[in-house]
Protein backbone atom coordinates (compact mmCIF):
# COMPACT_ATOMS: atom_id res chain seq x y z
CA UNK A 1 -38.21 -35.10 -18.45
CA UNK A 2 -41.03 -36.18 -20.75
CA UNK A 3 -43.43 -33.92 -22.37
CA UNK A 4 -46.50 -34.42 -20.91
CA UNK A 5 -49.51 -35.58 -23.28
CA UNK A 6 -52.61 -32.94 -23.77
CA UNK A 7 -54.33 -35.30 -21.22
CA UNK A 8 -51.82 -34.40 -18.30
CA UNK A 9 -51.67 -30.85 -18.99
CA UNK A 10 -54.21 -30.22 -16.46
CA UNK A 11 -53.14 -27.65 -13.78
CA UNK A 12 -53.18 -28.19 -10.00
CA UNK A 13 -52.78 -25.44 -7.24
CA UNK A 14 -49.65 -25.64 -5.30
CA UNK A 15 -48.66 -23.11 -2.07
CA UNK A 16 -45.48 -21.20 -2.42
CA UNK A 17 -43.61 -19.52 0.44
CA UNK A 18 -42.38 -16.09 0.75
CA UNK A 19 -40.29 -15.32 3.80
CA UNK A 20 -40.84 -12.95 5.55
CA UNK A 21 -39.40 -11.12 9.34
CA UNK A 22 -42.01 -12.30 11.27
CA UNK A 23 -44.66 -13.87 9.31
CA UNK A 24 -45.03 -16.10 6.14
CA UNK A 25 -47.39 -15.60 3.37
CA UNK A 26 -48.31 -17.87 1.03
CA UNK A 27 -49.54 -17.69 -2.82
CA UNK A 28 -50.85 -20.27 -4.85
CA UNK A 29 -49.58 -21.19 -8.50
CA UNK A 30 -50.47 -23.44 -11.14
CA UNK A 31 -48.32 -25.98 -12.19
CA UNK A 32 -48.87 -28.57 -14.77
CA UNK A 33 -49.72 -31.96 -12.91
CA UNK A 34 -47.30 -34.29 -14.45
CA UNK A 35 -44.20 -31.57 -13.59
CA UNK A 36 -45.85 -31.95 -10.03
CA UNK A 37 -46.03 -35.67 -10.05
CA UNK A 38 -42.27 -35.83 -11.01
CA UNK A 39 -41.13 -33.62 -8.33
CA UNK A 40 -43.12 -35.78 -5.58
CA UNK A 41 -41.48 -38.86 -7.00
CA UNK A 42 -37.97 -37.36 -6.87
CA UNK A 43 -39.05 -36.32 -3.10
CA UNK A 44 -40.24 -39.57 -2.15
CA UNK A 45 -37.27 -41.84 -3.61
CA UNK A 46 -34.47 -39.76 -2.60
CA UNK A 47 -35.40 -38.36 0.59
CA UNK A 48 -31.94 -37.85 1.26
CA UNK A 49 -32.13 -34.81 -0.47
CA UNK A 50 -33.55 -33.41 2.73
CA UNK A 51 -36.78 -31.64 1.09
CA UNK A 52 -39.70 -32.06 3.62
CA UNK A 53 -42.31 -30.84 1.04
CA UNK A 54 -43.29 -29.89 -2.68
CA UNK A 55 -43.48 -26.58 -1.84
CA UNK A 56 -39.88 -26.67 0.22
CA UNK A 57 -38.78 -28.20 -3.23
CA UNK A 58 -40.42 -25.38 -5.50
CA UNK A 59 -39.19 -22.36 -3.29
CA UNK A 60 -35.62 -23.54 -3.74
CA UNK A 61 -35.34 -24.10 -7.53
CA UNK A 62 -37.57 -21.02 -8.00
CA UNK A 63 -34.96 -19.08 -5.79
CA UNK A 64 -31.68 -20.52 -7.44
CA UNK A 65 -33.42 -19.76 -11.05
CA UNK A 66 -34.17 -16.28 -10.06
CA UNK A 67 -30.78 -16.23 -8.75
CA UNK A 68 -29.09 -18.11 -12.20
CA UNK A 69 -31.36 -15.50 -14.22
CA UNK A 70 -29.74 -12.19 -12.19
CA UNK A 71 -26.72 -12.94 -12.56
CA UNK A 72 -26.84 -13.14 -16.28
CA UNK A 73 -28.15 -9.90 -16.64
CA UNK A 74 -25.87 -8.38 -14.74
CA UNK A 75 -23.48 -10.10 -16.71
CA UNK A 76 -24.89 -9.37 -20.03
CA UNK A 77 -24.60 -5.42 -18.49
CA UNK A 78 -21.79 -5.35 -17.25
CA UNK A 79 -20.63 -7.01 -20.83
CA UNK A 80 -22.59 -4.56 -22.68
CA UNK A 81 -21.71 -1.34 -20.63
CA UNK A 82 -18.33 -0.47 -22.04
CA UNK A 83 -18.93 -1.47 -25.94
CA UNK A 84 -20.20 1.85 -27.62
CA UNK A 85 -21.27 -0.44 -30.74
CA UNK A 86 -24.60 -1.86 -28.84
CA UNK A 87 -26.31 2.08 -28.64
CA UNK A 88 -26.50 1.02 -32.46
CA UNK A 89 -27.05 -2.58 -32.57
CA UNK A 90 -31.00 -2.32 -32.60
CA UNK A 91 -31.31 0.84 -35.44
CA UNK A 92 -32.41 0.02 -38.42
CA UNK A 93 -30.33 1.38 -41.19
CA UNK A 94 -31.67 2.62 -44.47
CA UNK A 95 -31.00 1.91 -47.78
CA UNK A 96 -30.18 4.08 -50.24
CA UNK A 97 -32.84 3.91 -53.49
């Protein structure tokens, strides 16, 4: 993915939708337009990918992110939990004069 010039850093609106029992709600959230144009064009030339809409496209990686980012902080807990060095990792120590 390119890094879009100052030009294309303009922001667009896009719906996003949360799931719920028995109704959906929508929010809106800015997304730079050129990240917006790329995920259209990866819709539209591969529609075997089975994503009916930019929004269908955004829920999912937004979900699998939150999912990637959950798991590594459990993991980083769980990792952390039984050292007893990391209640001192973040004190500062002092030096003697």
């Amino acid at each position: 993915m390119t890094r879009p010039s100052p030009a294309q850093r303009k922001h667009i609106t896009i719906k996003r939708g949360i799931h719920m029992a028995r109704t959906n709600k929508w929010s809106r959230v800015s997304i730079l337009t050129a990240l917006l144009n790329e995920v259209d064009n990866l819709i539209a030339s591969n529609p075997q990918l089975g994503y009916p809409s930019t929004s269908s496209f955004v829920n999912e990686a937004v979900r699998r992110l939150l999912e990637k980012q959950e798991e590594r902080i459990n993991s980083n807990n769980a990792r952390n939990a039984g050292n007893p060095n990391n209640r001192n990792r973040n004190r500062k120590t002092r030096k003697n004069p």
